[in-house]
PDB file of N, CA and C in Angstrom:
ATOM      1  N   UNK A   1      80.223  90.764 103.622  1.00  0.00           N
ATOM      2  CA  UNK A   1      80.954  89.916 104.516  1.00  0.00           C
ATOM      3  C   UNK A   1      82.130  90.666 105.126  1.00  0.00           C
ATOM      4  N   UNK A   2      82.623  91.642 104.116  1.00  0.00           N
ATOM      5  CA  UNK A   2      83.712  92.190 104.921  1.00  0.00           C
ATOM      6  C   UNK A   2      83.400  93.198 106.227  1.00  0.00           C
ATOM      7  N   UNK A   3      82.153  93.887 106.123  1.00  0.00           N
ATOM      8  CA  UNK A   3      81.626  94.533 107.120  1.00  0.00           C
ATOM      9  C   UNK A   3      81.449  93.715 108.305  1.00  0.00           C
ATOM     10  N   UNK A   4      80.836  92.723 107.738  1.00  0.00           N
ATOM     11  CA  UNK A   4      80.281  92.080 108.927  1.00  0.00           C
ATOM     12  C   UNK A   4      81.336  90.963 109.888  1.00  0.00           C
ATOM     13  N   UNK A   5      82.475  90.779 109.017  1.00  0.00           N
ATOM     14  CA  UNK A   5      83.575  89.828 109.552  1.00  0.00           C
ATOM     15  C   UNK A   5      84.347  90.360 109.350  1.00  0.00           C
ATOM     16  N   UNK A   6      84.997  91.540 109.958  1.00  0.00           N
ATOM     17  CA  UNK A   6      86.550  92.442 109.243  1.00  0.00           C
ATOM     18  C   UNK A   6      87.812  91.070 108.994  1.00  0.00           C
ATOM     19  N   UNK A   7      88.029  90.774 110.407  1.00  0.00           N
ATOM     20  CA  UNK A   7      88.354  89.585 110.119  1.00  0.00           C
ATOM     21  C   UNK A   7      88.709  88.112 109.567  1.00  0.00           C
ATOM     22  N   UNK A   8      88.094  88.173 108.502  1.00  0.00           N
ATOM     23  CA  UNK A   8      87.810  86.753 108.180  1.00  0.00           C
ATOM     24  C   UNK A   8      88.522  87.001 106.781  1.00  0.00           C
ATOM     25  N   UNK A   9      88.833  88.220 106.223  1.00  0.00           N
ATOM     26  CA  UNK A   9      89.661  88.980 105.188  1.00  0.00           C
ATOM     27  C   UNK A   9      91.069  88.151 105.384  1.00  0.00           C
ATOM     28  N   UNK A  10      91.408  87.228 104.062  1.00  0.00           N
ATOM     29  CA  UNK A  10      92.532  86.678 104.148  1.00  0.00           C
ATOM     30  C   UNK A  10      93.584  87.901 102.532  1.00  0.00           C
ATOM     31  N   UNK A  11      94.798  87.667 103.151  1.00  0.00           N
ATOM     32  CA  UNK A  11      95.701  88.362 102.564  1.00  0.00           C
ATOM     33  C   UNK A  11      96.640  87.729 101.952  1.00  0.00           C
ATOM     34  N   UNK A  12      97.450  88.399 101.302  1.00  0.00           N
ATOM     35  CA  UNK A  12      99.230  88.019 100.693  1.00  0.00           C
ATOM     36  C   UNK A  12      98.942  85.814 100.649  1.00  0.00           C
ATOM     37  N   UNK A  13      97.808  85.686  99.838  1.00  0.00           N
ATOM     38  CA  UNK A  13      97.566  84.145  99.537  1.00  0.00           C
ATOM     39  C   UNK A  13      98.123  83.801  98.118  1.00  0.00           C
ATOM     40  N   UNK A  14      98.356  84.985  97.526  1.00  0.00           N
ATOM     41  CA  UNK A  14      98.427  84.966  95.792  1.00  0.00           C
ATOM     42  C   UNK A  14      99.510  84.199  95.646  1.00  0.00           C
ATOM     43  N   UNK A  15     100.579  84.419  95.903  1.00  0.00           N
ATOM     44  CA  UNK A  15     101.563  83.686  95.439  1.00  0.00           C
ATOM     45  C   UNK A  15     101.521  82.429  95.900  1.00  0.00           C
ATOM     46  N   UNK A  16     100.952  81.391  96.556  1.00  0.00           N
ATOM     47  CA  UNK A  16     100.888  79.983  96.887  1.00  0.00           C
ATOM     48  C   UNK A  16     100.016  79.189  95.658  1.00  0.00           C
ATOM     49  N   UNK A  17      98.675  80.415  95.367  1.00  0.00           N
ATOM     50  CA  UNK A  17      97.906  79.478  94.003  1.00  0.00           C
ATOM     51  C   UNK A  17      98.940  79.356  93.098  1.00  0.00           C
ATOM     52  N   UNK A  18      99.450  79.398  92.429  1.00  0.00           N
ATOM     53  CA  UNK A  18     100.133  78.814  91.070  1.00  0.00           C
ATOM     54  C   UNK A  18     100.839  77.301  91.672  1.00  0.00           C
ATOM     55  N   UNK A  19     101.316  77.255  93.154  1.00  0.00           N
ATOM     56  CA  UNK A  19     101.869  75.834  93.508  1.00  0.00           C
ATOM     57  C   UNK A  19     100.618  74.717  93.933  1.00  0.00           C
ATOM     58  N   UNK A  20      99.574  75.256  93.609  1.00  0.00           N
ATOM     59  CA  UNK A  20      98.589  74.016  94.358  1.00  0.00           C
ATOM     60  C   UNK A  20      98.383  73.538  93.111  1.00  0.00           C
ATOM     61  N   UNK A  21      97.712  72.102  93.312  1.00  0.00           N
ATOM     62  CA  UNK A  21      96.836  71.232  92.394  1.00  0.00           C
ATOM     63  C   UNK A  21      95.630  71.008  92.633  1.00  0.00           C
ATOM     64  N   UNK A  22      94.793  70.797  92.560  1.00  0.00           N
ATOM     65  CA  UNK A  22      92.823  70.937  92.437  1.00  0.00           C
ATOM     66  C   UNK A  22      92.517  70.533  91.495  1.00  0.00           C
ATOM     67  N   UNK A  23      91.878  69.794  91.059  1.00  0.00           N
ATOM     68  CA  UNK A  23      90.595  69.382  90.177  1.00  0.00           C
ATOM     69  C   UNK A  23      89.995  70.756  89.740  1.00  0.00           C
ATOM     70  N   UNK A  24      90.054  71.773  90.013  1.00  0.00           N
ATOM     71  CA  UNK A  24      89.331  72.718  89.462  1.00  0.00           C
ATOM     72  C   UNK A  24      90.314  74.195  90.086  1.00  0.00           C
ATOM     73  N   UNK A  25      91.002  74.374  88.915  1.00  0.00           N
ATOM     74  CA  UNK A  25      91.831  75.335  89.106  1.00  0.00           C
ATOM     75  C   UNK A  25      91.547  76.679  89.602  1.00  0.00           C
ATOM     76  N   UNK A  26      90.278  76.995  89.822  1.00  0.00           N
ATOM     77  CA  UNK A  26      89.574  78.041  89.887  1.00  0.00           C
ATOM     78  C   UNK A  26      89.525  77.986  91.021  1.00  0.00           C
ATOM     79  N   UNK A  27      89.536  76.778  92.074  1.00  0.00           N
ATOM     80  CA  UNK A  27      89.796  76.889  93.466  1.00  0.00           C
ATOM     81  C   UNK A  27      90.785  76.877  93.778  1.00  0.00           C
ATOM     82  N   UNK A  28      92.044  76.878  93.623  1.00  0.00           N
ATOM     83  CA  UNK A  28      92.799  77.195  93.872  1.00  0.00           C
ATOM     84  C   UNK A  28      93.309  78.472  95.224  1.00  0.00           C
ATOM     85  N   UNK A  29      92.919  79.102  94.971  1.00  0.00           N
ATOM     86  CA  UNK A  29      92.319  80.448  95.726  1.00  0.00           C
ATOM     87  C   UNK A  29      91.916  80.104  96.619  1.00  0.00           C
ATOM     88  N   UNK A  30      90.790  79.254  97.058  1.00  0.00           N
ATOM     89  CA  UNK A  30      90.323  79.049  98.523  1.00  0.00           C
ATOM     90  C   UNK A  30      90.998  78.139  99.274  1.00  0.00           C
ATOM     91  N   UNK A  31      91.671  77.495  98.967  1.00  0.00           N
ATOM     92  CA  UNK A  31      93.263  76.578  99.734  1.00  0.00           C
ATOM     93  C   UNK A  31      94.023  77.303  99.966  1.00  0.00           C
ATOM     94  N   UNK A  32      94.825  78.267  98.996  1.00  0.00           N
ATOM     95  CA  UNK A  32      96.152  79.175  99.541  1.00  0.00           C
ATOM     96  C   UNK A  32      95.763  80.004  99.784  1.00  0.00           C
ATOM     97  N   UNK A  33      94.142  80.796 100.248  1.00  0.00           N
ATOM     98  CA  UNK A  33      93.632  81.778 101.812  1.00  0.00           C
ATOM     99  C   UNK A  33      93.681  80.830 103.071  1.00  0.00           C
ATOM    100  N   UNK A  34      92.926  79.213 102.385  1.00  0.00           N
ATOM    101  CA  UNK A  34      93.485  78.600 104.115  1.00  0.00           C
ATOM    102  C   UNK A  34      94.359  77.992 104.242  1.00  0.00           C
ATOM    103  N   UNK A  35      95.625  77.600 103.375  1.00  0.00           N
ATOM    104  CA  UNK A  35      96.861  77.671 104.140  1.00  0.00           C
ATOM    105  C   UNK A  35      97.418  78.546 104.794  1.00  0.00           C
ATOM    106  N   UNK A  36      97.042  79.991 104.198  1.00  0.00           N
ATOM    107  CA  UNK A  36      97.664  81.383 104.774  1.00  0.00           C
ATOM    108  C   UNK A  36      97.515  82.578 105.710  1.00  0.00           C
ATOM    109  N   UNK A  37      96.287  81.425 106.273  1.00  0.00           N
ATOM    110  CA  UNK A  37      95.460  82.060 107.018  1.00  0.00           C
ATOM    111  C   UNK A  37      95.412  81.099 108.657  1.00  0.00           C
ATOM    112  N   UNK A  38      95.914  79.752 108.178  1.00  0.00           N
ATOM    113  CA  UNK A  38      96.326  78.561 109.400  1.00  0.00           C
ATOM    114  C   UNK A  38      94.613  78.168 109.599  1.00  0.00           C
ATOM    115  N   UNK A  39      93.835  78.030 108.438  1.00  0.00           N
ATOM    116  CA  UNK A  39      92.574  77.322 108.585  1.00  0.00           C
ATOM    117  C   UNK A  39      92.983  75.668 108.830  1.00  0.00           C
ATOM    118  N   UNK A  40      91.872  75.222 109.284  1.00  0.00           N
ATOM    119  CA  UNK A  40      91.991  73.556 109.342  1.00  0.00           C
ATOM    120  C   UNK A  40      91.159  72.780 108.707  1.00  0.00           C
ATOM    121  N   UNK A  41      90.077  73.595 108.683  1.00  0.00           N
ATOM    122  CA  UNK A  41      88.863  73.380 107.399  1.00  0.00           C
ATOM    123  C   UNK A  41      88.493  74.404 106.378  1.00  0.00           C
ATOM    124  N   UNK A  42      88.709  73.868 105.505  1.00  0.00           N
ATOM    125  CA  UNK A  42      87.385  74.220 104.188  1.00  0.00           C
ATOM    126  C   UNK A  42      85.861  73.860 103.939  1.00  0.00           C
ATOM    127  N   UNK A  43      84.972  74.818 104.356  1.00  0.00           N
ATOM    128  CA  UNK A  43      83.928  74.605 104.867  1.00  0.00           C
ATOM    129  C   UNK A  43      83.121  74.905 103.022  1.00  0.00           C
ATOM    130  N   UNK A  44      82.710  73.957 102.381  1.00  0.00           N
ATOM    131  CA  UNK A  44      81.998  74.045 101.003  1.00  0.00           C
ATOM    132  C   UNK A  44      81.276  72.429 100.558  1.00  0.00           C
ATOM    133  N   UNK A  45      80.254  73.170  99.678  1.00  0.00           N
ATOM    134  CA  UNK A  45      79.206  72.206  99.420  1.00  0.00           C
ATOM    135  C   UNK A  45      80.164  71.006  97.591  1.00  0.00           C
ATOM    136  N   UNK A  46      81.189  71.881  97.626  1.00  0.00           N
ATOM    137  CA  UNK A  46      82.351  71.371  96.395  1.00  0.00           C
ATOM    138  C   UNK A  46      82.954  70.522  97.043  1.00  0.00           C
ATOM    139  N   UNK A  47      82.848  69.728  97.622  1.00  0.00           N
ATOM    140  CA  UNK A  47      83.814  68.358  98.195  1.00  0.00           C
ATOM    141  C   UNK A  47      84.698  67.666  97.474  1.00  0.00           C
ATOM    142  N   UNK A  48      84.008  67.761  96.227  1.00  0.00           N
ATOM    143  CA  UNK A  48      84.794  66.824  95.173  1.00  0.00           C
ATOM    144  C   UNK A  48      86.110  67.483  94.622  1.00  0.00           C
ATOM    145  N   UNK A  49      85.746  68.829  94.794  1.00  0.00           N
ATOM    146  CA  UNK A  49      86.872  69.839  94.307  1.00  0.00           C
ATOM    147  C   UNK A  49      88.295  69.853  95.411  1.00  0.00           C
ATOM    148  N   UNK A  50      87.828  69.227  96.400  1.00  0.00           N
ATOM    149  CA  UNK A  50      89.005  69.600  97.461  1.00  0.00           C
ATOM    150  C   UNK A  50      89.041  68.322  98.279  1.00  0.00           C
ATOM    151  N   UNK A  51      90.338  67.553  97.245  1.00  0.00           N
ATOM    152  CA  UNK A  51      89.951  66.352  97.708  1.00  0.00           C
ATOM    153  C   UNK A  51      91.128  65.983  98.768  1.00  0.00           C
ATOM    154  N   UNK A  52      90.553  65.033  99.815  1.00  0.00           N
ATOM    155  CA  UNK A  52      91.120  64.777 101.382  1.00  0.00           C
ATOM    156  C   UNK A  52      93.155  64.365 101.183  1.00  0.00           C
ATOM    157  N   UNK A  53      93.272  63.845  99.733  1.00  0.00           N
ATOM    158  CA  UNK A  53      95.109  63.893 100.162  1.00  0.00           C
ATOM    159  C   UNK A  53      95.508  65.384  99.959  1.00  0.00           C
ATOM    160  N   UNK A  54      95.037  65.980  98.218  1.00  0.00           N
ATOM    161  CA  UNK A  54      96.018  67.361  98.963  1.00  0.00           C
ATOM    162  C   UNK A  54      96.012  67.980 100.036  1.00  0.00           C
ATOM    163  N   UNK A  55      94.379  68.201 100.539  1.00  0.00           N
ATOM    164  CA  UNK A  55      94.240  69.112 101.019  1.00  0.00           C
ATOM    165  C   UNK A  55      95.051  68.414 103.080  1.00  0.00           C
ATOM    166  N   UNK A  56      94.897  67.167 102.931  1.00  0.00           N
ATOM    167  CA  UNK A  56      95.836  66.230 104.447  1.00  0.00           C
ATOM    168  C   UNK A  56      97.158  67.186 104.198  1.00  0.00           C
ATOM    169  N   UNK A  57      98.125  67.273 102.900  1.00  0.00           N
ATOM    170  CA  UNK A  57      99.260  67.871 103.181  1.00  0.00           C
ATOM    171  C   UNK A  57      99.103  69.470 103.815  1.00  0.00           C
ATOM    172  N   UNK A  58      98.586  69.737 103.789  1.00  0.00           N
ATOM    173  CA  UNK A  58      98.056  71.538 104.131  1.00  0.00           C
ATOM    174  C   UNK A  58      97.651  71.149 105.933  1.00  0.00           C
ATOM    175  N   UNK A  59      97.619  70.276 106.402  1.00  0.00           N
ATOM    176  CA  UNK A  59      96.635  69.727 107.581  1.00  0.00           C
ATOM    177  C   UNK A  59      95.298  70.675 107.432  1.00  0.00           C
ATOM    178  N   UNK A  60      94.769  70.541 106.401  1.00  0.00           N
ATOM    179  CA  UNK A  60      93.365  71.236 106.065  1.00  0.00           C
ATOM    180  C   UNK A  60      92.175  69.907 105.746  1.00  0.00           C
ATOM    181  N   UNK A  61      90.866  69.977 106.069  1.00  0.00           N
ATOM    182  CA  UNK A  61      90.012  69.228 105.400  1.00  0.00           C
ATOM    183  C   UNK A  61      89.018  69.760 104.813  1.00  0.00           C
ATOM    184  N   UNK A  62      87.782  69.295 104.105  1.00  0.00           N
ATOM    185  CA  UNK A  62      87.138  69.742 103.570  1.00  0.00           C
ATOM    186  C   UNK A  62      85.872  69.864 104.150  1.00  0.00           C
ATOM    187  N   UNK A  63      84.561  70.183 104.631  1.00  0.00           N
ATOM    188  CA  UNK A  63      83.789  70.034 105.111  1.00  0.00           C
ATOM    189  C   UNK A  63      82.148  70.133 104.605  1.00  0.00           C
ATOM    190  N   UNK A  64      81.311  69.345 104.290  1.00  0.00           N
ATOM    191  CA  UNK A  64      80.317  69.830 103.892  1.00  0.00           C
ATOM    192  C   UNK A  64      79.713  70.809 105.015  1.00  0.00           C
ATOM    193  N   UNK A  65      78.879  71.850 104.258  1.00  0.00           N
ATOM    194  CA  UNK A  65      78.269  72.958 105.707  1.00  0.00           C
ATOM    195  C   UNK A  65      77.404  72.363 106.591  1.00  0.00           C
ATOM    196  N   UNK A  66      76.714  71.526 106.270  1.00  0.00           N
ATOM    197  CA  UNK A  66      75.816  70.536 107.126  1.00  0.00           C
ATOM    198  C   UNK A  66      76.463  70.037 108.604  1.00  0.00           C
ATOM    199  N   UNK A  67      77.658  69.387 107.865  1.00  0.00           N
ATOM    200  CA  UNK A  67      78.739  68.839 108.700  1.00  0.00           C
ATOM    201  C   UNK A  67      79.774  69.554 109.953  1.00  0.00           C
ATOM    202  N   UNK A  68      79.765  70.798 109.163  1.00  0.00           N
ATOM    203  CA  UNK A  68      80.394  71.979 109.436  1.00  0.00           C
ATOM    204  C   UNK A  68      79.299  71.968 110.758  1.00  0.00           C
ATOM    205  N   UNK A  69      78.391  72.346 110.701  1.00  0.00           N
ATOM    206  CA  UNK A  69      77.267  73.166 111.552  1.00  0.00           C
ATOM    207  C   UNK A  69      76.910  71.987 113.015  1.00  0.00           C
ATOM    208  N   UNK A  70      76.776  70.722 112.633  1.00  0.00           N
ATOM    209  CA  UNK A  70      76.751  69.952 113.441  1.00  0.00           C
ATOM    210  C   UNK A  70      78.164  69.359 114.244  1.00  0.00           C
ATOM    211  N   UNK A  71      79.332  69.737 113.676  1.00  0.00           N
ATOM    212  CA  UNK A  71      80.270  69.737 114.581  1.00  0.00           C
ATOM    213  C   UNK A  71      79.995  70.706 115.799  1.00  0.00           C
ATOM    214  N   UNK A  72      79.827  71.973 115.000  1.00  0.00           N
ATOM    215  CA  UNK A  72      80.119  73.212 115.942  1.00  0.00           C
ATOM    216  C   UNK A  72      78.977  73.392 117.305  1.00  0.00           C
ATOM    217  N   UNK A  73      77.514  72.726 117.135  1.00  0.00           N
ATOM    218  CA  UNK A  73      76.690  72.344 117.811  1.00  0.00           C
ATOM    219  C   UNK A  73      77.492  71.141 118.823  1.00  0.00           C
ATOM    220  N   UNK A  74      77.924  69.997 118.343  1.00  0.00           N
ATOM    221  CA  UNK A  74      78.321  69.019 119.227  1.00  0.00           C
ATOM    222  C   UNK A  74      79.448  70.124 120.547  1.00  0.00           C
ATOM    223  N   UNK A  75      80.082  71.168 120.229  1.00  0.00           N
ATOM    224  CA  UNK A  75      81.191  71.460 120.603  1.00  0.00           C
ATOM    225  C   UNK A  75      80.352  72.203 121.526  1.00  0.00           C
ATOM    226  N   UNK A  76      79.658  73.283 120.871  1.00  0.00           N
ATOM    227  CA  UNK A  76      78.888  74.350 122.047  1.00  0.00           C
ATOM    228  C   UNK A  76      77.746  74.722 121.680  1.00  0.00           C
ATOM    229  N   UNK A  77      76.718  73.371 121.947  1.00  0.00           N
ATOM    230  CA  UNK A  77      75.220  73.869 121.824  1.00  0.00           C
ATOM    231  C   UNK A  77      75.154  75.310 121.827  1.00  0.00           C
ATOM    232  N   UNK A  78      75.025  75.600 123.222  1.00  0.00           N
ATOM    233  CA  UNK A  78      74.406  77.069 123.713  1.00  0.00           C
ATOM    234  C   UNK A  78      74.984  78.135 122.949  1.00  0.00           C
ATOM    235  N   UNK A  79      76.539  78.397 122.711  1.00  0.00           N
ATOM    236  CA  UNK A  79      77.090  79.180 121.399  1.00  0.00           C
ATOM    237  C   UNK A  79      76.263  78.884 120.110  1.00  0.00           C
ATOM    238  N   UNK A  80      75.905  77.993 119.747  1.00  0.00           N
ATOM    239  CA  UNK A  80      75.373  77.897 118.399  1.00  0.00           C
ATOM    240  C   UNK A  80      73.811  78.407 118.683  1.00  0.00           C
ATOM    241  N   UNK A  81      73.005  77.927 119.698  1.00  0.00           N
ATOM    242  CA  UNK A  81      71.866  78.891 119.795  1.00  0.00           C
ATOM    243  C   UNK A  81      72.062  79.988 120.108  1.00  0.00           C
ATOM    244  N   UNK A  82      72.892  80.992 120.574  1.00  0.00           N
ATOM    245  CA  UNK A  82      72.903  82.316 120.924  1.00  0.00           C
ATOM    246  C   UNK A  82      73.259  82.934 119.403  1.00  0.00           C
ATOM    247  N   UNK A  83      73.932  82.046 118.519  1.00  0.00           N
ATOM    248  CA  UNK A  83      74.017  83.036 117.318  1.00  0.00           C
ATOM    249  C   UNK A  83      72.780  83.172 116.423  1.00  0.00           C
ATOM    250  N   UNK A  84      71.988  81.763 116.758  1.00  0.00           N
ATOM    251  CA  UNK A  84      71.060  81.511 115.597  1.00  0.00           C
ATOM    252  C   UNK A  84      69.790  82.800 116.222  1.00  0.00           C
ATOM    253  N   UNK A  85      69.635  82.702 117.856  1.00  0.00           N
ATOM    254  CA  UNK A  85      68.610  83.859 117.880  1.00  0.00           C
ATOM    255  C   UNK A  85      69.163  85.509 117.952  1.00  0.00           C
ATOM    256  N   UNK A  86      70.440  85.433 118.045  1.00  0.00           N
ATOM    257  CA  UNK A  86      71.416  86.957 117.427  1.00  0.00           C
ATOM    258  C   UNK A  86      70.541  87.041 116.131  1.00  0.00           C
ATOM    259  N   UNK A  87      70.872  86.094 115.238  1.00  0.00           N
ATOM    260  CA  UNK A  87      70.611  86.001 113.875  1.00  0.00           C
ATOM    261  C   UNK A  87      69.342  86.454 113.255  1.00  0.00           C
ATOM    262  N   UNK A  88      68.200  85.913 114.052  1.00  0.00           N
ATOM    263  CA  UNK A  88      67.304  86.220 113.872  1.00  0.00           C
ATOM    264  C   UNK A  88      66.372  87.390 114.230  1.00  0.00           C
ATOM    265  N   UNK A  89      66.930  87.066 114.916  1.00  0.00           N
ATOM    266  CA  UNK A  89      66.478  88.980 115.967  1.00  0.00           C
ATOM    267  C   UNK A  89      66.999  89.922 114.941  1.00  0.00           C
ATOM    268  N   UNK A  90      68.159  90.007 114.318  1.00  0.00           N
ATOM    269  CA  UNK A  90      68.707  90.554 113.098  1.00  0.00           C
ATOM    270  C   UNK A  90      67.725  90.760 111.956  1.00  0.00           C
ATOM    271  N   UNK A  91      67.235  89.503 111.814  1.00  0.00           N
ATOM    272  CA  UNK A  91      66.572  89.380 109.825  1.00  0.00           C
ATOM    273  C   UNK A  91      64.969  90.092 110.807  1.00  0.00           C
ATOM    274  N   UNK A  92      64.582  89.373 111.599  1.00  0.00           N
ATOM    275  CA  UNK A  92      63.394  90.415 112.424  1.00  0.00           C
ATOM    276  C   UNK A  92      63.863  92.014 112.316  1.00  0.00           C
ATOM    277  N   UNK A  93      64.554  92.619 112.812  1.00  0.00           N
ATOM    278  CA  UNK A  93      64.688  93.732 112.841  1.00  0.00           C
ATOM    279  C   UNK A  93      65.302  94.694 111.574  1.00  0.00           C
ATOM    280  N   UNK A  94      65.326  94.047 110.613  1.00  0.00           N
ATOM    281  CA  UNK A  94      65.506  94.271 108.923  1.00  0.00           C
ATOM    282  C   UNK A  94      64.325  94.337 108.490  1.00  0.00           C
ATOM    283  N   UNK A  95      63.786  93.210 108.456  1.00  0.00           N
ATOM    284  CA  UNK A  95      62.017  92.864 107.967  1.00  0.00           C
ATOM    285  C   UNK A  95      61.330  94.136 108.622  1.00  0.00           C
ATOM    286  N   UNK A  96      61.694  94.596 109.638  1.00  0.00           N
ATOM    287  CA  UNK A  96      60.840  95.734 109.904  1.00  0.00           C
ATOM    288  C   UNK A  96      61.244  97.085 109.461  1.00  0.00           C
ATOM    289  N   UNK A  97      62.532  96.685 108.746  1.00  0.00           N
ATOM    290  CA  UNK A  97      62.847  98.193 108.986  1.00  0.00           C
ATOM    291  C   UNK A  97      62.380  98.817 106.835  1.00  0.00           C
ATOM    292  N   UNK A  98      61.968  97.161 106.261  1.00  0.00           N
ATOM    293  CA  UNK A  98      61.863  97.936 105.012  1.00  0.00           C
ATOM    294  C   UNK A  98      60.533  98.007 105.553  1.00  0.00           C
ATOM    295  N   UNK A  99      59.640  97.706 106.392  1.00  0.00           N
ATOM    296  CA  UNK A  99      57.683  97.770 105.523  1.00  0.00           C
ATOM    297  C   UNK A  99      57.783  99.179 105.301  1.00  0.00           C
TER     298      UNK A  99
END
């Protein structure tokens, strides 16, 4: 992921986990990358783990990926098909490159 998204590399988040609360302390970590990063969603299939008041104080929400994916379609069909046949043209041109 880091190759492929240099970007998407969140930093200096450490010191905010010890002030959050979560149901599952182990996430912790993926809230104070998107507070520190100015995310608005948390895009995970853990919903229960990241629940809608803390995460309202952060102006962050939680998103199932389903949900996630059909927003981003409502917003820009044609962007969302240009990645999916990027995408595939990709795993096509992998598939060929092990036979």
């Amino acid at each position: 992921m880091n190759v492929a998204i240099p970007d998407a590399i969140v930093t200096d988040y450490e010191p905010q986990v010890d002030r959050l609360d979560l149901p599952d302390p182990d996430d912790r970590h993926v809230l104070a990358a998107a507070i520190n990063s100015g995310a608005t969603s948390i895009v995970t299939a853990n919903l229960a783990d990241f629940p809608p008041d803390v995460l309202s104080r952060h102006r962050i929400e939680a998103l199932a990926p389903d949900e996630f994916v059909l927003r981003l379609v409502h917003q820009d069909l044609d962007a969302v098909v240009e990645v999916v046949d990027r995408q595939a043209a990709d795993l096509r041109k992998s598939a060929d490159e092990h036979r």
